[in-house]
Protein backbone atom coordinates (compact mmCIF):
# COMPACT_ATOMS: atom_id res chain seq x y z
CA UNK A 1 8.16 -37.25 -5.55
CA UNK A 2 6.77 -34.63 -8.09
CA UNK A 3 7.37 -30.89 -7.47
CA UNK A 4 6.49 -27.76 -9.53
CA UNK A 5 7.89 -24.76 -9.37
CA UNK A 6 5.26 -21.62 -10.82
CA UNK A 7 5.63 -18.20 -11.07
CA UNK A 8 1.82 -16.48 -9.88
CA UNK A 9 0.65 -13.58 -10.47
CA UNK A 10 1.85 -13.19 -14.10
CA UNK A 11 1.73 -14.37 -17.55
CA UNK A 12 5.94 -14.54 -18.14
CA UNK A 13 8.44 -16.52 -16.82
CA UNK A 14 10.76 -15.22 -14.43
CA UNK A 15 7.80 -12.21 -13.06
CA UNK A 16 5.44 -12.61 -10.39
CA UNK A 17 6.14 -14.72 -7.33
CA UNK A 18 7.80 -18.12 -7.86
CA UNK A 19 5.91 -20.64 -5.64
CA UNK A 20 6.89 -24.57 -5.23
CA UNK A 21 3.69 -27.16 -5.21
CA UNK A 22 3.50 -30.56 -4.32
CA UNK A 23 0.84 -32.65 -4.88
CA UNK A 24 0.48 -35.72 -2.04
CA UNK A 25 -1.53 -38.74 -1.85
CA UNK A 26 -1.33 -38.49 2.42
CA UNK A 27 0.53 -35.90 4.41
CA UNK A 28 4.46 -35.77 5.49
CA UNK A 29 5.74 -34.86 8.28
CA UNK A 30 5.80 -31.93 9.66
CA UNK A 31 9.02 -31.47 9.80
CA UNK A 32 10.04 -33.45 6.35
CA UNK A 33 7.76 -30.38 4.70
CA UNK A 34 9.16 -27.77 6.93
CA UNK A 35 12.74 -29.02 5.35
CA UNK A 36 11.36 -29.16 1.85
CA UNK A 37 10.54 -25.51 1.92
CA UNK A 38 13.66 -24.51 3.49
CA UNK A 39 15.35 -26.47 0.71
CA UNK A 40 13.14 -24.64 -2.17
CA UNK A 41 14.45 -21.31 -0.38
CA UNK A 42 11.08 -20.18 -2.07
CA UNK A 43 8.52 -17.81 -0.23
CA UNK A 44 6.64 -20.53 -0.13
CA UNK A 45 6.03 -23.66 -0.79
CA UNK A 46 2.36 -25.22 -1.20
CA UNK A 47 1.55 -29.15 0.36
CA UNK A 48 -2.18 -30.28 -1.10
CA UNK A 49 -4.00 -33.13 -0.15
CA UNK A 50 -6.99 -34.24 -1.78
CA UNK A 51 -10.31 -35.66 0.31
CA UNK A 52 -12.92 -38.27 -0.51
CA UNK A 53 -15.50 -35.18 -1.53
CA UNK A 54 -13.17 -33.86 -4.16
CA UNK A 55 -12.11 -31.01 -2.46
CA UNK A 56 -8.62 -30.33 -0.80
CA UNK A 57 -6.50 -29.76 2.03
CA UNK A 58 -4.08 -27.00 1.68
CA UNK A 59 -0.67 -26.28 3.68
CA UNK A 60 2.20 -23.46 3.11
CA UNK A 61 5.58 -23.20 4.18
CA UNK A 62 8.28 -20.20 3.37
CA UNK A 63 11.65 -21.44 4.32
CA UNK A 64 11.43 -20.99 8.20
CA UNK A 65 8.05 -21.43 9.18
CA UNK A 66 4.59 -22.47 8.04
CA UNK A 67 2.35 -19.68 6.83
CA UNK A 68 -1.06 -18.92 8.18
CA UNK A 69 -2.33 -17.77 5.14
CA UNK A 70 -0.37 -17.42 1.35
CA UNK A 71 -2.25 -16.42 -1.91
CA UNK A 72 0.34 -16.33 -4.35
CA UNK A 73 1.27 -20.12 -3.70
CA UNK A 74 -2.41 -20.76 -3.41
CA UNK A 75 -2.90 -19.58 -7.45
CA UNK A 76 0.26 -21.68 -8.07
CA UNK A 77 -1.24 -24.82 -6.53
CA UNK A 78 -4.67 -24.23 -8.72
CA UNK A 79 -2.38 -24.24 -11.40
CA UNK A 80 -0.77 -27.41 -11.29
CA UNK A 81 -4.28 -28.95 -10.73
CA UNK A 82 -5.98 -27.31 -13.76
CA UNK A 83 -3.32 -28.31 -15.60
CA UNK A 84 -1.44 -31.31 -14.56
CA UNK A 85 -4.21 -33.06 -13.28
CA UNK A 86 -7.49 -32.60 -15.15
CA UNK A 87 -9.23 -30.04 -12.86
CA UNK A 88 -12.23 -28.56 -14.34
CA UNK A 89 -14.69 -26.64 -12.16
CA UNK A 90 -13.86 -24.53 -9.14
CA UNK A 91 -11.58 -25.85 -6.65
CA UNK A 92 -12.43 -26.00 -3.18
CA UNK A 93 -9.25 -25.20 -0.67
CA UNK A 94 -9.66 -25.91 3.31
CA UNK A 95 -6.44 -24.01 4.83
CA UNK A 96 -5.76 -22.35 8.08
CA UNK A 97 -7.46 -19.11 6.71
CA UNK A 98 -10.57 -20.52 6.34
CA UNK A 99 -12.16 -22.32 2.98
CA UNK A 100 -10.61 -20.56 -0.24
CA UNK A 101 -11.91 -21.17 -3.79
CA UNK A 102 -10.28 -20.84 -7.25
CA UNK A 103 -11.83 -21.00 -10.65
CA UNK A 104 -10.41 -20.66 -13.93
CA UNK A 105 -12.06 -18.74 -16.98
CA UNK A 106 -10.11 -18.26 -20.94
CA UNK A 107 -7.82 -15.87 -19.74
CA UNK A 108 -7.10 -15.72 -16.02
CA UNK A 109 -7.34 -17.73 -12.53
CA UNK A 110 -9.08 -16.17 -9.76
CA UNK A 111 -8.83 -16.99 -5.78
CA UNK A 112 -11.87 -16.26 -3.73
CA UNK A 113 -10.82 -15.13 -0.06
CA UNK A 114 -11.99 -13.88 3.12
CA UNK A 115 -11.62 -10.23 3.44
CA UNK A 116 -9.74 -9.20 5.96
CA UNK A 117 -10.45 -5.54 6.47
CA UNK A 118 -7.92 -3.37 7.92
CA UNK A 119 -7.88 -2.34 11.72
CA UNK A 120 -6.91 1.35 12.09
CA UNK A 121 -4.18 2.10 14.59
CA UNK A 122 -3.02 5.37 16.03
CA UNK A 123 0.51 5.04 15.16
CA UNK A 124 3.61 2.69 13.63
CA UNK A 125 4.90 0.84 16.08
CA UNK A 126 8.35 2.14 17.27
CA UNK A 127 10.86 -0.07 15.61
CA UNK A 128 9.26 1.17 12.51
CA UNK A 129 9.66 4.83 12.62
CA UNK A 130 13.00 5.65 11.79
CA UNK A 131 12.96 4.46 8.87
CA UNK A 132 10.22 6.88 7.13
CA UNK A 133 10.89 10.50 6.41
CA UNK A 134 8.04 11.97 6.62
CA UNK A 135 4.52 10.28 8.23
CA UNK A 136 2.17 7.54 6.55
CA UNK A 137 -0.84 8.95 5.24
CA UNK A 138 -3.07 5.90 7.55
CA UNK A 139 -1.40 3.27 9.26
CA UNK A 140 -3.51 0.09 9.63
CA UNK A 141 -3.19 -3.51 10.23
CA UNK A 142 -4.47 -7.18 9.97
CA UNK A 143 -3.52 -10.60 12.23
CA UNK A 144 -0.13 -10.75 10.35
CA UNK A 145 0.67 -7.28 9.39
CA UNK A 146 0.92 -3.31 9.76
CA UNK A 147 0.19 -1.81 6.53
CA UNK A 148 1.80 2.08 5.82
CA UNK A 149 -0.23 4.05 3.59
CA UNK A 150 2.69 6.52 2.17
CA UNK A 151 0.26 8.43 -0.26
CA UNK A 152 1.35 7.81 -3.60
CA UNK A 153 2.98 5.12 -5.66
CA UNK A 154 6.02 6.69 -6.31
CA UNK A 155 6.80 6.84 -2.56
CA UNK A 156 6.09 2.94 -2.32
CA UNK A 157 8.79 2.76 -5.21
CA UNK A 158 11.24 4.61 -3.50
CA UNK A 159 11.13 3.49 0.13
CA UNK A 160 13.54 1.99 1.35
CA UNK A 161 13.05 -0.91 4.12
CA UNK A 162 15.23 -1.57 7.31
CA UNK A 163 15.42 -5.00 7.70
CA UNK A 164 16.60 -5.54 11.13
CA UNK A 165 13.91 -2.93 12.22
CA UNK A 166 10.70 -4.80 10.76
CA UNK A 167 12.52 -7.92 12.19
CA UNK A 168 11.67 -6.51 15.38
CA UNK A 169 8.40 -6.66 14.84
CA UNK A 170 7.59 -10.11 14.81
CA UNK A 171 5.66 -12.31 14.43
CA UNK A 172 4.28 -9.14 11.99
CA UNK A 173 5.39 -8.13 8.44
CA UNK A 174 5.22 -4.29 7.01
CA UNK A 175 3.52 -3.81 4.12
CA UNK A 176 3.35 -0.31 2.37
CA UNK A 177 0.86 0.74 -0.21
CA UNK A 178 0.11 3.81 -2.22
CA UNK A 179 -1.97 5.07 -4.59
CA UNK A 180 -1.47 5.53 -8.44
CA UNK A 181 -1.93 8.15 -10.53
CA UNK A 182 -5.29 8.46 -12.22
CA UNK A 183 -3.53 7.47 -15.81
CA UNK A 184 -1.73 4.51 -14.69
CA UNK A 185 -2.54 1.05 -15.59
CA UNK A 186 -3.09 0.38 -11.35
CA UNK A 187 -5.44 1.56 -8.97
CA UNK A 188 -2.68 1.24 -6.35
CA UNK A 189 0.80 -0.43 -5.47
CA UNK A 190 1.96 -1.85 -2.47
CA UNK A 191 5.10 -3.79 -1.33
CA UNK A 192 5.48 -6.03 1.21
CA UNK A 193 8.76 -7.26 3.38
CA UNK A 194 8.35 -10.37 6.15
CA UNK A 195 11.81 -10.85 6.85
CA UNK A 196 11.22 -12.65 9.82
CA UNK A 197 9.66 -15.49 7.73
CA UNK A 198 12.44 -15.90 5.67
CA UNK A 199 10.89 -13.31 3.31
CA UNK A 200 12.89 -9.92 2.83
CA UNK A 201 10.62 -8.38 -0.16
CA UNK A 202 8.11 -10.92 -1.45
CA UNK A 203 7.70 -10.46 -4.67
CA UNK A 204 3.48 -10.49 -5.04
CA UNK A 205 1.67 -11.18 -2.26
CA UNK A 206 -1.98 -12.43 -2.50
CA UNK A 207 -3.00 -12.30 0.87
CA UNK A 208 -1.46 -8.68 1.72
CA UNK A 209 -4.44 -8.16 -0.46
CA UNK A 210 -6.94 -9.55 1.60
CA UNK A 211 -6.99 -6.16 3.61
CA UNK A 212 -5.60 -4.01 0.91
CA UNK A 213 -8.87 -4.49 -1.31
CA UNK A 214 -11.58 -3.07 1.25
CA UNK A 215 -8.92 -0.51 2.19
CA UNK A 216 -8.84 0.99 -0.71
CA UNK A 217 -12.33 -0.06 -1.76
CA UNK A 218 -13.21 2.50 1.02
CA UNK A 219 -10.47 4.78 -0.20
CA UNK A 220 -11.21 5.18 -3.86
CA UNK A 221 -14.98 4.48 -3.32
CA UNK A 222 -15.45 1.12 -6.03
CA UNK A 223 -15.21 -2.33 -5.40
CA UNK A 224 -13.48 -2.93 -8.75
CA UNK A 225 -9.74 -2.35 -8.56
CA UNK A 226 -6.47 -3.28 -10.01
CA UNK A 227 -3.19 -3.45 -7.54
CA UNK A 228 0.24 -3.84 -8.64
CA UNK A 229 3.16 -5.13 -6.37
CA UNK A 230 6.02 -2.91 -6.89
CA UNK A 231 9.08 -5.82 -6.49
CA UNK A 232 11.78 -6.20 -8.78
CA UNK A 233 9.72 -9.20 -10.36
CA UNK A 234 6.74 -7.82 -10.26
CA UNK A 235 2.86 -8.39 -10.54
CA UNK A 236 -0.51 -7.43 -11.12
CA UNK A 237 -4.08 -8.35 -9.43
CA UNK A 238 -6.91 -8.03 -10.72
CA UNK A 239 -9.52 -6.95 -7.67
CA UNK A 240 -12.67 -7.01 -6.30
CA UNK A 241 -14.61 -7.07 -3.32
CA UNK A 242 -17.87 -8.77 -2.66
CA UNK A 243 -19.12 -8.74 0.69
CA UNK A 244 -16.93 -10.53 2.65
CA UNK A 245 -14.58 -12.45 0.46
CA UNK A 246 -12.36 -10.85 -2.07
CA UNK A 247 -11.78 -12.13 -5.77
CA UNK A 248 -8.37 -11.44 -6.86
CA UNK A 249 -7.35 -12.28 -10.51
CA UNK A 250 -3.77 -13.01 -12.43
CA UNK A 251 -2.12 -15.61 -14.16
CA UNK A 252 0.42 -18.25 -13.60
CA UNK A 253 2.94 -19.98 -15.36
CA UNK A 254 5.43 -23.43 -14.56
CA UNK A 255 8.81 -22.61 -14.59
CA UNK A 256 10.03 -26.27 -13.64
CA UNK A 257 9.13 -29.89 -13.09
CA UNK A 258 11.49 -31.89 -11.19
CA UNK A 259 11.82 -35.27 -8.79
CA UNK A 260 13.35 -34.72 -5.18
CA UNK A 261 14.87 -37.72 -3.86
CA UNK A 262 13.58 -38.02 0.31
C-alpha cells in the first residue's frame, strides 16, 4: 500500500507539520488504521476514500487516537490528490467536522472550514494555572480546546508548557496565542500542545485556527489576517474569515513516498 509523507503549511522540506496520507480504494479497519498512525508516530495521519460523486471521505489519526477534526493533514491529503492523482477543481472533504473544501490556485492551497468561534470562559481551568506567571489577557475555548491569550507574541515564544498539567485536562488541548507587533510579517502567533493525543507541541495546527481566526478577527477588527505557529518547525497561514467558514492558506510539500507491507 502507498503512503506519503508531506510537510503542510510550508513551502520547504523539513518546516511546517509533517502529515502521513493514504489514499484507499475501501476502508481498513479501525484498528489496522489506528496502528498505522501509531506506527507513523506522526501528528497525524490522513485515511481518504473516494465516493461515486467524486467527492471524498476523510479520516485522521495521531498516534493514540482518531482526531475529530485536523487541518494540517487535511492540506497534506489535498496535496497528494492535486498532485499524485490528477485533481483539478476544488475538492470536496466529508469528515467528522462537517464538509471541508480545498482548492488550489498558482501559488498556494487553501482549506475552507467551519468557523468555530471561541466561547469565553471566566477562568483557566486549575491544572493550568501554575504554570503562567502572570494572567492571560482572555481565556477562551472551543469543543477540543482552551485557548490562553498571553498578549503578545513574544510571550507565546517564551512560555513554557507543563506537560503533565495540560494532560490533566483531557480530552482538551491548550493552545496559546498572542499578538504581533505591528511590523512583523504576522498578525498573530499561537502554539498549541495536545499531549494527551500523542501530541506534545504540534508543529502547525490548522484547525486551532478554526477559532483563532474570528478571535482575532474581532480582536484586530479585519477579516484578513496572517497567523504564524511559533514551533521549532514552524508555519505560516494565510487567513480569512467569511461568514461562517474560514479560508486558511499555505503550502505543502512531499517529503517521502514509500510501500508498508500489512
Amino acid at each position: 500500500m502507498r503512503i506519503y509523507q508531506v510537510d503542510a503549511f510550508t513551502d520547504r522540506l523539513f518546516t511546517g507539520n509533517p502529515a502521513a496520507v493514504l489514499v484507499l480504494e475501501d476502508w481498513l479497519p479501525d484498528d489496522l488504521m489506528q496502528a498505522i498512525a501509531q506506527e507513523n508516530n506522526l501528528a497525524a495521519s490522513a485515511f481518504v476514500n473516494p465516493r461515486a460523486d467524486g467527492t471524498w471521505d476523510l479520516r485522521w489519526f495521531s498516534p493514540t487516537q482518531e482526531l475529530d477534526f485536523c487541518g494540517h493533514a487535511s492540506l497534506a491529503t489535498a496535496h497528494i490528490l492535486f498532485t499524485n492523482f490528477g485533481a483539478s477543481a476544488a475538492i470536496v472533504f466529508h469528515t467528522q467536522a462537517g464538509q471541508l473544501r480545498a482548492s488550489k490556485d498558482a501559488s498556494r492551497y487553501q482549506l475552507d472550514i467551519p468557523s468555530m468561534p471561541p466561547e469565553v470562559i471566566d477562568a483557566l481551568p486549575p491544572e493550568l494555572k501554575g504554570m503562567f506567571s502572570s494572567a492571560p489577557a482572555k481565556v477562551f475555548r472551543n469543543f477540543k480546546n482552551i485557548f490562553a491569550d498571553l498578549g503578545s507574541a513574544d510571550a507565546v515564544c517564551s512560555f513554557v508548557p507543563d506537560f503533565a498539567a495540560i494532560t490533566q485536562i483531557d480530552p482538551l488541548g491548550l493552545v496559546v496565542t498572542g499578538q504581533e507587533v505591528e511590523s512583523a510579517k504576522a498578525d498573530f502567533v499561537s502554539r498549541c500542545f495536545a499531549p494527551s493525543a500523542g501530541i506534545p507541541e504540534d508543529p502547525v495546527t490548522g484547525s486551532t485556527h478554526a477559532t483563532l481566526v474570528p478571535y482575532w478577527a474581532g480582536q484586530l477588527g479585519r477579516d484578513k489576517l496572517v497567523g504564524h505557529q511559533a514551533s521549532k518547525r514552524g508555519g505560516w497561514l494565510t487567513c480569512e474569515l467569511t461568514n461562517d467558514r474560514v479560508l486558511l492558506g499555505g503550502n505543502a510539500v512531499t517529503y517521502m513516498e514509500a510501500e508498508i507491507s500489512l
